[in-house]
N, C-alpha and C. Protein backbone atom coordinates (compact mmCIF):
# COMPACT_ATOMS: atom_id res chain seq x y z
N UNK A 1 36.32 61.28 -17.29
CA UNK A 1 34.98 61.82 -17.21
C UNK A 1 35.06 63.13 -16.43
N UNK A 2 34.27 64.20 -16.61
CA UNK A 2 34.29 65.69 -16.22
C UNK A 2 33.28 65.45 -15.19
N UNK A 3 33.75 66.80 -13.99
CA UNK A 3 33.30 66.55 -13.21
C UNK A 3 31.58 67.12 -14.01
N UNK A 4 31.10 67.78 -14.80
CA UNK A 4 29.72 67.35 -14.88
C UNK A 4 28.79 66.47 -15.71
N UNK A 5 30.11 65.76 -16.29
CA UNK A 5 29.49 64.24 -16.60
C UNK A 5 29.26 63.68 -15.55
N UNK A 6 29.97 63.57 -14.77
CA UNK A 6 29.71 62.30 -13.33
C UNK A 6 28.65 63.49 -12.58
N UNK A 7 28.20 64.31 -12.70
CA UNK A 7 27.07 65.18 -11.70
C UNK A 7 25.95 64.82 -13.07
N UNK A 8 25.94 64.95 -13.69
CA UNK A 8 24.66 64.31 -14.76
C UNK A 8 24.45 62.74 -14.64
N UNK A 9 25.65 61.87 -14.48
CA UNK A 9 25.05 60.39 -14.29
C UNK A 9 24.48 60.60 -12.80
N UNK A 10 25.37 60.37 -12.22
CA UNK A 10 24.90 60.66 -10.63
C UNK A 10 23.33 61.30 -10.44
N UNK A 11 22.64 62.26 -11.26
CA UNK A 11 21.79 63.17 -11.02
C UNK A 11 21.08 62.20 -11.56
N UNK A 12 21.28 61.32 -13.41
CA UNK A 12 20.45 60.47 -13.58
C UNK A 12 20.08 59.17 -12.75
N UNK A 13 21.36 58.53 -12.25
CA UNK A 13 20.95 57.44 -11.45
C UNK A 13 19.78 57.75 -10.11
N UNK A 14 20.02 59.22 -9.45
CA UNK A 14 19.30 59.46 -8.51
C UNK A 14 17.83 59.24 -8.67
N UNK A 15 17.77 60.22 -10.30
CA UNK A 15 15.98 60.06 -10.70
C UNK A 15 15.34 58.69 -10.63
N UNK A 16 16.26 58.01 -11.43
CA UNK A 16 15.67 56.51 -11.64
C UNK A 16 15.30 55.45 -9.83
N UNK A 17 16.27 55.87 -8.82
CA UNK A 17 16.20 55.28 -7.77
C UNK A 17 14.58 56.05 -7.20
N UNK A 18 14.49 56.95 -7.06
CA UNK A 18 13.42 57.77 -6.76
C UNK A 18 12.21 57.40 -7.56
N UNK A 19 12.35 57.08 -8.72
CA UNK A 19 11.22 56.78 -9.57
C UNK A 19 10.64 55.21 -9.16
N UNK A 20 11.55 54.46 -8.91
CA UNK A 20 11.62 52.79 -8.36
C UNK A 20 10.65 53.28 -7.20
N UNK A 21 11.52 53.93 -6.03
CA UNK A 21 10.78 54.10 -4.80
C UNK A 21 9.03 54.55 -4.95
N UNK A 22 9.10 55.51 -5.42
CA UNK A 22 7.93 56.08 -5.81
C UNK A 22 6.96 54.82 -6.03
N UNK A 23 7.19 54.29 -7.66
CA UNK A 23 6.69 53.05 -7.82
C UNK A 23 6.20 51.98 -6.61
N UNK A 24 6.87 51.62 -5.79
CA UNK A 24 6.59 50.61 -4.64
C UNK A 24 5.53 51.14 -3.54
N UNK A 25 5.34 52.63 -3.86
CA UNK A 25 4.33 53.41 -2.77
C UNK A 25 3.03 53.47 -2.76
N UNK A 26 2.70 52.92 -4.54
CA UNK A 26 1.44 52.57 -5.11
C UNK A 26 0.78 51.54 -4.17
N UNK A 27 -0.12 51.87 -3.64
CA UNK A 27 -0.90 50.42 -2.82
C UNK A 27 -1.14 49.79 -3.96
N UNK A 28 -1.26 48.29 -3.41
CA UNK A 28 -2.31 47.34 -4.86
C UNK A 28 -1.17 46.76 -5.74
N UNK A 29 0.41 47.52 -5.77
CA UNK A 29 0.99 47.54 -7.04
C UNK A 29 2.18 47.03 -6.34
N UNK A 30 2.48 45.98 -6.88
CA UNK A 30 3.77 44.65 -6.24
C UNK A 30 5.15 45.79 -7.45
N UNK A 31 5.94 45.36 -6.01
CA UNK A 31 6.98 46.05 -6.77
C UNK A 31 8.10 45.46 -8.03
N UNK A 32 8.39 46.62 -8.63
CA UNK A 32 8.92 45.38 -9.89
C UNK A 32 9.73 44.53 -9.75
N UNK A 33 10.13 43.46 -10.58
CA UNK A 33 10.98 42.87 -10.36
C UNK A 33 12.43 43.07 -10.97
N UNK A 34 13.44 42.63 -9.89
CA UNK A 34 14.97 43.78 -10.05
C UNK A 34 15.24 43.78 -11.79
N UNK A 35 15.08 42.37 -11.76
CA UNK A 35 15.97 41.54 -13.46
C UNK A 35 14.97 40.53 -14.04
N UNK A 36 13.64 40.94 -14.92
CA UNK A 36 13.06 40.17 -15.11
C UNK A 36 13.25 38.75 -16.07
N UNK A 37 14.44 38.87 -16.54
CA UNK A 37 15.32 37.87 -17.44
C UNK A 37 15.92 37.11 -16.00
N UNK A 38 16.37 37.34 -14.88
CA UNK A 38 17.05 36.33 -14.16
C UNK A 38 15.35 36.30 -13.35
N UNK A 39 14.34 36.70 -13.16
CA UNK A 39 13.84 36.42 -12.16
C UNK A 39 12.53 35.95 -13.20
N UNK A 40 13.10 35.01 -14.16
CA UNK A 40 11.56 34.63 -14.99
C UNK A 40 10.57 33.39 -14.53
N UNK A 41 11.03 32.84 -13.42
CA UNK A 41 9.95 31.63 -12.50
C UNK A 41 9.41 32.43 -12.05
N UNK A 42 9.82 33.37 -11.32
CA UNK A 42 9.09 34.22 -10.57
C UNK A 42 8.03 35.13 -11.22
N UNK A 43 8.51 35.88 -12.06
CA UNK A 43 7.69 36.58 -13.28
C UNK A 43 6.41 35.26 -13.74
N UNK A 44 6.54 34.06 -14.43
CA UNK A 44 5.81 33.31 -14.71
C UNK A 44 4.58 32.99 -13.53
N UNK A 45 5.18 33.06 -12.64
CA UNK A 45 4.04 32.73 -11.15
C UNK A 45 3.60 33.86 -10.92
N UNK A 46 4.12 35.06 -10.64
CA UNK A 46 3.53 36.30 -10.53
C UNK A 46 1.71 36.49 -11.31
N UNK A 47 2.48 36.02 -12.57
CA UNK A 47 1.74 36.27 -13.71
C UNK A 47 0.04 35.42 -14.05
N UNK A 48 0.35 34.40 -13.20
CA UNK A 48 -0.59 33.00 -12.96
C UNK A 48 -1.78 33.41 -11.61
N UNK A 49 -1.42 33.62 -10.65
CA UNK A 49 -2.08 33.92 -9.20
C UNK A 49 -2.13 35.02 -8.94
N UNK A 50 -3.39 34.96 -8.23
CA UNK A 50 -3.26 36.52 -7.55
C UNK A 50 -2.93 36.60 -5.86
N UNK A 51 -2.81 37.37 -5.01
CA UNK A 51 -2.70 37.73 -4.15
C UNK A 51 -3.39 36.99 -3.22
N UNK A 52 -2.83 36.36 -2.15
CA UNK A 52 -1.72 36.91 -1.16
C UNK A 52 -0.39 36.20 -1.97
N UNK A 53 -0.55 35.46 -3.27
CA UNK A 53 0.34 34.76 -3.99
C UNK A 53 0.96 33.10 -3.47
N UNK A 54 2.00 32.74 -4.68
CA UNK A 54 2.27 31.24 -4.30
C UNK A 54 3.83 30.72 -3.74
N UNK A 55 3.95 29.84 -4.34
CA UNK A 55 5.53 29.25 -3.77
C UNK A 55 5.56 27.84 -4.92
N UNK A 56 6.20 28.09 -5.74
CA UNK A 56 6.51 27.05 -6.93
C UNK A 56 8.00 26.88 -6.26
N UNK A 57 8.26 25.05 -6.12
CA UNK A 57 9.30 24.51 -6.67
C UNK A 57 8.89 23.61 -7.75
N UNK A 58 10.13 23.65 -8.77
CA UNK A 58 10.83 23.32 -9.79
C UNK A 58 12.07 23.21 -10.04
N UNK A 59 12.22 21.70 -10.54
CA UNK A 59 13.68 21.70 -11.19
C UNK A 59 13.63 20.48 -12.20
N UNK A 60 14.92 20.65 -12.89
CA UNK A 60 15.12 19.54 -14.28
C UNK A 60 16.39 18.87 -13.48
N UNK A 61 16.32 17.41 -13.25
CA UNK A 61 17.96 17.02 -12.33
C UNK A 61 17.99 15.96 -13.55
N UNK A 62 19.41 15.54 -13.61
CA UNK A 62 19.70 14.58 -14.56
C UNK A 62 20.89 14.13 -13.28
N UNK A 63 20.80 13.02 -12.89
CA UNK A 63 21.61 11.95 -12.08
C UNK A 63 22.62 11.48 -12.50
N UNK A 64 23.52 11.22 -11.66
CA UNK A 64 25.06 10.17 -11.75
C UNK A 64 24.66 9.10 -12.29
N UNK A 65 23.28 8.08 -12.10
CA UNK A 65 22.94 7.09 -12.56
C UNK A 65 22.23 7.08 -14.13
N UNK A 66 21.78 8.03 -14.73
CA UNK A 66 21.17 8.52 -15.46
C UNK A 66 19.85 8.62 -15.50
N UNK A 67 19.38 8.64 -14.27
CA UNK A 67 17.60 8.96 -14.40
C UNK A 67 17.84 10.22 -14.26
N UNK A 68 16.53 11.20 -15.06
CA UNK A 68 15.84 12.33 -15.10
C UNK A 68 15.37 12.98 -13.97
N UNK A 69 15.14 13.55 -12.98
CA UNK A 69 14.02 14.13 -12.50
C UNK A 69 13.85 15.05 -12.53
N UNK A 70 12.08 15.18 -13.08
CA UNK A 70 11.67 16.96 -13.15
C UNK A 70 10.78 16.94 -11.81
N UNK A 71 9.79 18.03 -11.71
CA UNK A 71 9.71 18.00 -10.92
C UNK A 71 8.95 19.71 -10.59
N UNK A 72 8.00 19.99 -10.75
CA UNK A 72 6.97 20.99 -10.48
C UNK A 72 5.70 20.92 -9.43
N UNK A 73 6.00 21.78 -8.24
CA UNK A 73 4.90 21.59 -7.45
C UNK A 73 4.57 23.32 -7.00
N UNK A 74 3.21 23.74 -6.61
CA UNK A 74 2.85 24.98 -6.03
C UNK A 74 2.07 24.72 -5.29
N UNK A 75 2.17 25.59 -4.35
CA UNK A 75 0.63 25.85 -3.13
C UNK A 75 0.87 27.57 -3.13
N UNK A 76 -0.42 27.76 -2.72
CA UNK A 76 -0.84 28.59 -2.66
C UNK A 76 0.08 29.63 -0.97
N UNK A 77 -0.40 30.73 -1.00
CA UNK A 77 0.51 31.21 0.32
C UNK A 77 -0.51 31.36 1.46
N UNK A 78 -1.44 31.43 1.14
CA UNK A 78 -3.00 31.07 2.46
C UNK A 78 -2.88 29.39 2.86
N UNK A 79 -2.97 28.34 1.97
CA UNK A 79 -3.21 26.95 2.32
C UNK A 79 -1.51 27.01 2.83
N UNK A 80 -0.15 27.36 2.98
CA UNK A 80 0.48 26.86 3.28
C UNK A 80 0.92 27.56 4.91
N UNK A 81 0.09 28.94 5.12
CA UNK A 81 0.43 29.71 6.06
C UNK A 81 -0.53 29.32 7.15
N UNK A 82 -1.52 28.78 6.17
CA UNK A 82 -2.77 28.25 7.49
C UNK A 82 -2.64 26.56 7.33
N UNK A 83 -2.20 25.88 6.62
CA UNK A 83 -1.78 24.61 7.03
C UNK A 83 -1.31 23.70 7.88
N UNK A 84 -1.35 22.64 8.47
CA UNK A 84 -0.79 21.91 10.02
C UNK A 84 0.81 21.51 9.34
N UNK A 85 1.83 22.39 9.46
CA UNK A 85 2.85 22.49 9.92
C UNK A 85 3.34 20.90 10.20
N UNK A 86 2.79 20.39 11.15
CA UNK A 86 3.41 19.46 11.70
C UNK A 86 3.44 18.64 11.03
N UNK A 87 2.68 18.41 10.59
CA UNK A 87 2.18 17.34 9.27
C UNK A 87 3.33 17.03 8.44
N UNK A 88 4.78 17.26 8.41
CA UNK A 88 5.47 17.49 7.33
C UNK A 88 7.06 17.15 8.47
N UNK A 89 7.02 17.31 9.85
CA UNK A 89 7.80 17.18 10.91
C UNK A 89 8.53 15.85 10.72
N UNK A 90 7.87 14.96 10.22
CA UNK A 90 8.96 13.42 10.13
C UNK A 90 9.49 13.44 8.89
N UNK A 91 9.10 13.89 7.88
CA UNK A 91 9.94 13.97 6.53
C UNK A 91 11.25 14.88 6.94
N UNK A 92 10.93 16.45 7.96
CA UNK A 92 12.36 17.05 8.04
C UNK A 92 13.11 16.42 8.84
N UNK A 93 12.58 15.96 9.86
CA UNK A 93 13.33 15.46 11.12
C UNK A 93 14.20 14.24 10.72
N UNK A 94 13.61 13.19 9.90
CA UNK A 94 14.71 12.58 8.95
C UNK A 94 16.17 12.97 7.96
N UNK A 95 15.97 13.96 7.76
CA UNK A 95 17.18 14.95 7.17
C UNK A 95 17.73 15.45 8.36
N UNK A 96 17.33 15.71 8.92
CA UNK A 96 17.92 16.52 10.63
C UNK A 96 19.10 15.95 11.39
N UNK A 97 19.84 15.00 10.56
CA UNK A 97 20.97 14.06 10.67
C UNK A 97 22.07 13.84 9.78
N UNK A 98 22.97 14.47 10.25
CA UNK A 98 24.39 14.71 9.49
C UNK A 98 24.72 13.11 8.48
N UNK A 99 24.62 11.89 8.93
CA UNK A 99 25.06 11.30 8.68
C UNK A 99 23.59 10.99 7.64
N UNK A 100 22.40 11.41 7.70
CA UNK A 100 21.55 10.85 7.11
C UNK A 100 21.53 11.58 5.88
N UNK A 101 21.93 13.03 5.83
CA UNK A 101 22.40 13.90 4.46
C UNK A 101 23.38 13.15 3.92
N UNK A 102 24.40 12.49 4.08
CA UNK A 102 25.83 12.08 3.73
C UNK A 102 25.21 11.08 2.95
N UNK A 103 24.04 9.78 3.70
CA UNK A 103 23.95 8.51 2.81
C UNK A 103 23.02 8.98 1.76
N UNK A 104 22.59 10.46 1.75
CA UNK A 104 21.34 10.59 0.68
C UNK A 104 22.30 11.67 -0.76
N UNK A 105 23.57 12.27 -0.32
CA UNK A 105 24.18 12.17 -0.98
C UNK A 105 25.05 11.37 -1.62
N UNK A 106 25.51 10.15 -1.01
CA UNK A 106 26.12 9.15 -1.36
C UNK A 106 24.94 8.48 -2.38
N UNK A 107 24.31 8.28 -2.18
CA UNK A 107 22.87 7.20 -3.18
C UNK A 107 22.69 8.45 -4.06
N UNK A 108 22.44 9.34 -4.41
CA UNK A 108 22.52 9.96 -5.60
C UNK A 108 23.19 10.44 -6.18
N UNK A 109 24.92 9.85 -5.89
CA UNK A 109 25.79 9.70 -6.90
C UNK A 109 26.16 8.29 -7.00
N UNK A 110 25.23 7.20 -6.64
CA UNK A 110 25.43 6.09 -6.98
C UNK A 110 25.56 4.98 -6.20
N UNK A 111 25.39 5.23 -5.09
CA UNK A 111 26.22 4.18 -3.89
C UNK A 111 25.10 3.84 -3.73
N UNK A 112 24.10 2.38 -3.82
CA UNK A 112 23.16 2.34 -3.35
C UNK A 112 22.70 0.89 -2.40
N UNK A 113 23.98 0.02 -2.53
CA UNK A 113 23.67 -0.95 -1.34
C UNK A 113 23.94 -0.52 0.22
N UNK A 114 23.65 -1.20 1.55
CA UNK A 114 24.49 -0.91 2.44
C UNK A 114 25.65 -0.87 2.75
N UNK A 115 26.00 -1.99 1.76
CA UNK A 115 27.24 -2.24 1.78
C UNK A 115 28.47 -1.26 1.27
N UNK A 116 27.53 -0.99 -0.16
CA UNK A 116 28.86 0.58 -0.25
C UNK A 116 28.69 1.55 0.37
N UNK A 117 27.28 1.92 1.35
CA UNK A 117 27.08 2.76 2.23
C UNK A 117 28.09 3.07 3.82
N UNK A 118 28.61 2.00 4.07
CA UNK A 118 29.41 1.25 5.25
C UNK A 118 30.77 1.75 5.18
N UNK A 119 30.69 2.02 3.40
CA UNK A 119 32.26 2.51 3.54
C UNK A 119 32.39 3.79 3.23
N UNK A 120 31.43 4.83 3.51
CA UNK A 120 31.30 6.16 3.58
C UNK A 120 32.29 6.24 4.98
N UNK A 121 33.36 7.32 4.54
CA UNK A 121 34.30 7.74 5.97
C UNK A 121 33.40 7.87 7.14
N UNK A 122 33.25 7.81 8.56
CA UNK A 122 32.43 8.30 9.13
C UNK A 122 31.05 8.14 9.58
N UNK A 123 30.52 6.97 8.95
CA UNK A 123 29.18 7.20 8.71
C UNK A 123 28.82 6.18 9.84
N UNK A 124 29.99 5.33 10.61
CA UNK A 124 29.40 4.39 11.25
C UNK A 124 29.21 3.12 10.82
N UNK A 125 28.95 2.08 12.14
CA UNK A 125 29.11 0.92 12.06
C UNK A 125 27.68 0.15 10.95
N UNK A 126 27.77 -1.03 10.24
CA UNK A 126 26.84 -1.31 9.78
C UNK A 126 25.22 -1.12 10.41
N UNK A 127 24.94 -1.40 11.25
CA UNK A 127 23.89 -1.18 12.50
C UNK A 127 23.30 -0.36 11.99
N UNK A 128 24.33 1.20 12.61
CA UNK A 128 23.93 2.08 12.45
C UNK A 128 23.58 3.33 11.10
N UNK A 129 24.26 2.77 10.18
CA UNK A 129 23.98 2.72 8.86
C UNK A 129 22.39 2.24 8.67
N UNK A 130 21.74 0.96 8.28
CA UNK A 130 20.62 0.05 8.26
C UNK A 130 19.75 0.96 9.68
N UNK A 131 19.82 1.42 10.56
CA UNK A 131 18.97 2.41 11.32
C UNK A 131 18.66 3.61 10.45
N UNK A 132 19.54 4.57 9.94
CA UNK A 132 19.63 5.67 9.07
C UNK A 132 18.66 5.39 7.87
N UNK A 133 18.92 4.13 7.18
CA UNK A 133 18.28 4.21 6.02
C UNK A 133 16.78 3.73 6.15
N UNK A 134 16.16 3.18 7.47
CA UNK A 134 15.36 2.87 8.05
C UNK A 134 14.18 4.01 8.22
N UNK A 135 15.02 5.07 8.19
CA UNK A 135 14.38 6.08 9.16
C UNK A 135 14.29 7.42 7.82
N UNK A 136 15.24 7.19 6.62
CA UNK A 136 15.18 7.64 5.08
C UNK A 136 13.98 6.80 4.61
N UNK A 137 13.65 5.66 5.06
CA UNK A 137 12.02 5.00 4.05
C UNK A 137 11.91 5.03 4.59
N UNK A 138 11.45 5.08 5.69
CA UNK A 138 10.08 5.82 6.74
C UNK A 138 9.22 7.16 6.23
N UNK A 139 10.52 7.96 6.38
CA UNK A 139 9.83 9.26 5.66
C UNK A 139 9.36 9.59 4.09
N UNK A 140 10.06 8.39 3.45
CA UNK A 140 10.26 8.59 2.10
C UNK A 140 11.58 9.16 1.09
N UNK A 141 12.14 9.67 1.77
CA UNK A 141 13.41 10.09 1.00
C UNK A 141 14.15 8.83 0.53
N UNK A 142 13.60 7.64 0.53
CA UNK A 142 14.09 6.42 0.28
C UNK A 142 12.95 5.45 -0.29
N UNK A 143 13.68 4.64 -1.07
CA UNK A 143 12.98 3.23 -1.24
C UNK A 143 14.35 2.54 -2.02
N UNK A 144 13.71 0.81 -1.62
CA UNK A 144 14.03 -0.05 -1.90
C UNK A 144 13.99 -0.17 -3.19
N UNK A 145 14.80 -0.98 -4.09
CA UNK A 145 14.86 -1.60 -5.02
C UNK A 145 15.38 -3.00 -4.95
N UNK A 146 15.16 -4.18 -6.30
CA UNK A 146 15.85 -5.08 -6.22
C UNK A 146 17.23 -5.26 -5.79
N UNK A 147 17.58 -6.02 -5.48
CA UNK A 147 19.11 -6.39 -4.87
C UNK A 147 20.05 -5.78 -3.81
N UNK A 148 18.85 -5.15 -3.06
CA UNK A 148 19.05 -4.82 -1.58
C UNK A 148 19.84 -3.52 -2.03
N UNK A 149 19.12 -2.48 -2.98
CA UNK A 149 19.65 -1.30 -3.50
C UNK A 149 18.84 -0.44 -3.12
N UNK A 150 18.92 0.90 -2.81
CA UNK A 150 18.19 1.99 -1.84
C UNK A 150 18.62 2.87 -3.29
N UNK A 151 17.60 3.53 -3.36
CA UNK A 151 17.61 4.88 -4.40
C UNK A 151 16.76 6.26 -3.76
N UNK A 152 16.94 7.47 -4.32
CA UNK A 152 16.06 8.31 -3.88
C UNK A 152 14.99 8.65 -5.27
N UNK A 153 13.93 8.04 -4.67
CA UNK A 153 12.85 8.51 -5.65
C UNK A 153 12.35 9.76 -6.28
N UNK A 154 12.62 9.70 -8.13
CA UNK A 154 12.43 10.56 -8.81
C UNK A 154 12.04 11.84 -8.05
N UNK A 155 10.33 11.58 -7.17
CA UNK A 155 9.52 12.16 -7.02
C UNK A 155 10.24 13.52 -5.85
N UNK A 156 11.00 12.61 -5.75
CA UNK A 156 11.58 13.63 -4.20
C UNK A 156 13.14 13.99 -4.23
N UNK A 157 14.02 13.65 -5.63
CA UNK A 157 15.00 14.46 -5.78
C UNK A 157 14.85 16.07 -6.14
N UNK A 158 14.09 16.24 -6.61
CA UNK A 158 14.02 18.14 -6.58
C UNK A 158 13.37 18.80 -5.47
N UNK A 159 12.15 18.41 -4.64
CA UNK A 159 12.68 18.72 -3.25
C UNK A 159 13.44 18.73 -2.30
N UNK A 160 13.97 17.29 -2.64
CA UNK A 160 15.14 16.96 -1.49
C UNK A 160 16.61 18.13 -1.55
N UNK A 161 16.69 18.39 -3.44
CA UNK A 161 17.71 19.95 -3.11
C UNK A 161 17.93 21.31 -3.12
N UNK A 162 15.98 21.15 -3.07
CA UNK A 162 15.33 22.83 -3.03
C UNK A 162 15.34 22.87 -2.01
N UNK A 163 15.30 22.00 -0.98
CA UNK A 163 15.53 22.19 0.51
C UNK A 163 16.75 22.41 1.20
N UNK A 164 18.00 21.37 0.46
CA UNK A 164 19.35 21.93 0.56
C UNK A 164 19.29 23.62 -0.09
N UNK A 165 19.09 24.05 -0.74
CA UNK A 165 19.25 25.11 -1.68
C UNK A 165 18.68 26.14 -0.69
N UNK A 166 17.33 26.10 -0.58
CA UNK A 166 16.92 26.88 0.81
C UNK A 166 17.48 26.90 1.98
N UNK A 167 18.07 25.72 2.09
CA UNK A 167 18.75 25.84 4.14
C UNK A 167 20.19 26.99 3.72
N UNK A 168 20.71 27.21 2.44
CA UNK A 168 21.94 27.69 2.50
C UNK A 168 21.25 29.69 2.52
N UNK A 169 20.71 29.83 2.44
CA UNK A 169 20.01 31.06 2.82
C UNK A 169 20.18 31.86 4.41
């Protein structure tokens, strides 16, 4: 490439960065989005609400066991910025335990008595296992089933790894 090919791209890429900027200076006018093909949840919600805008999770999970979970929820960004916070403190504070992530990954690839829970490396004595999962249905990230089997309910596998997904941020 000649040096005024690369001074013509260069000169073009400049316009286009300047033209972006420009764009974002508009009051009123949300700036575009980078890749509207990778950013099409976002585009779709954009497109739905108006301002101060929302917060959609969504996901399609298909399990080790073979249940489904979908899974679509939104609030608004006023009801969640002026909302009681605390209100929501025992559902995290239950995850807030190394060993209590481990048995909620272990049960949604299948492990769902205590008993195969017990033989997670690490995880501790039976006791303290049956405390953990105690304190997983308390908050809900758990329930019982027949034959002394613990599962994580449909309802709360696509939060439970939009929240993993978010903490890696």
């Amino acid at each position: 490439m000649s040096d005024t090919d690369r001074l013509a791209a260069l000169e073009q890429r400049v316009a286009e960065l300047e033209q972006r900027f420009e764009s974002r200076e508009s009051p009123g006018e949300p700036a575009p989005t980078p890749d509207a093909e990778l950013f099409w949840a976002l585009e779709g919600l954009a497109s739905r609400v108006d301002d101060p805008g929302a917060v959609l999770i969504t996901g399609h999970v298909t399990l080790p066991d073979g249940r489904a979970a979908r899974w679509q929820e939104s609030a608004g960004t006023r009801d969640l910025l002026d909302g009681d916070w605390t209100q929501q403190v025992a559902a995290l504070a239950a995850l807030a335990h190394p060993a209590r992530i481990r048995l909620l990954q272990r049960i949604l690839h299948g492990a769902g008595t205590a008993a195969e829970l017990t033989q997670v490396d690490g995880i501790g004595t039976s006791g303290q296992v049956y405390h953990h999962l105690r304190q997983l249905v308390a908050a809900g990230w758990l329930h019982t089933r027949g034959g002394g089997r613990y599962e994580v309910p449909a309802a709360r596998v696509v939060p439970l790894l939009t929240l993993l997904l978010g903490a890696r941020r």
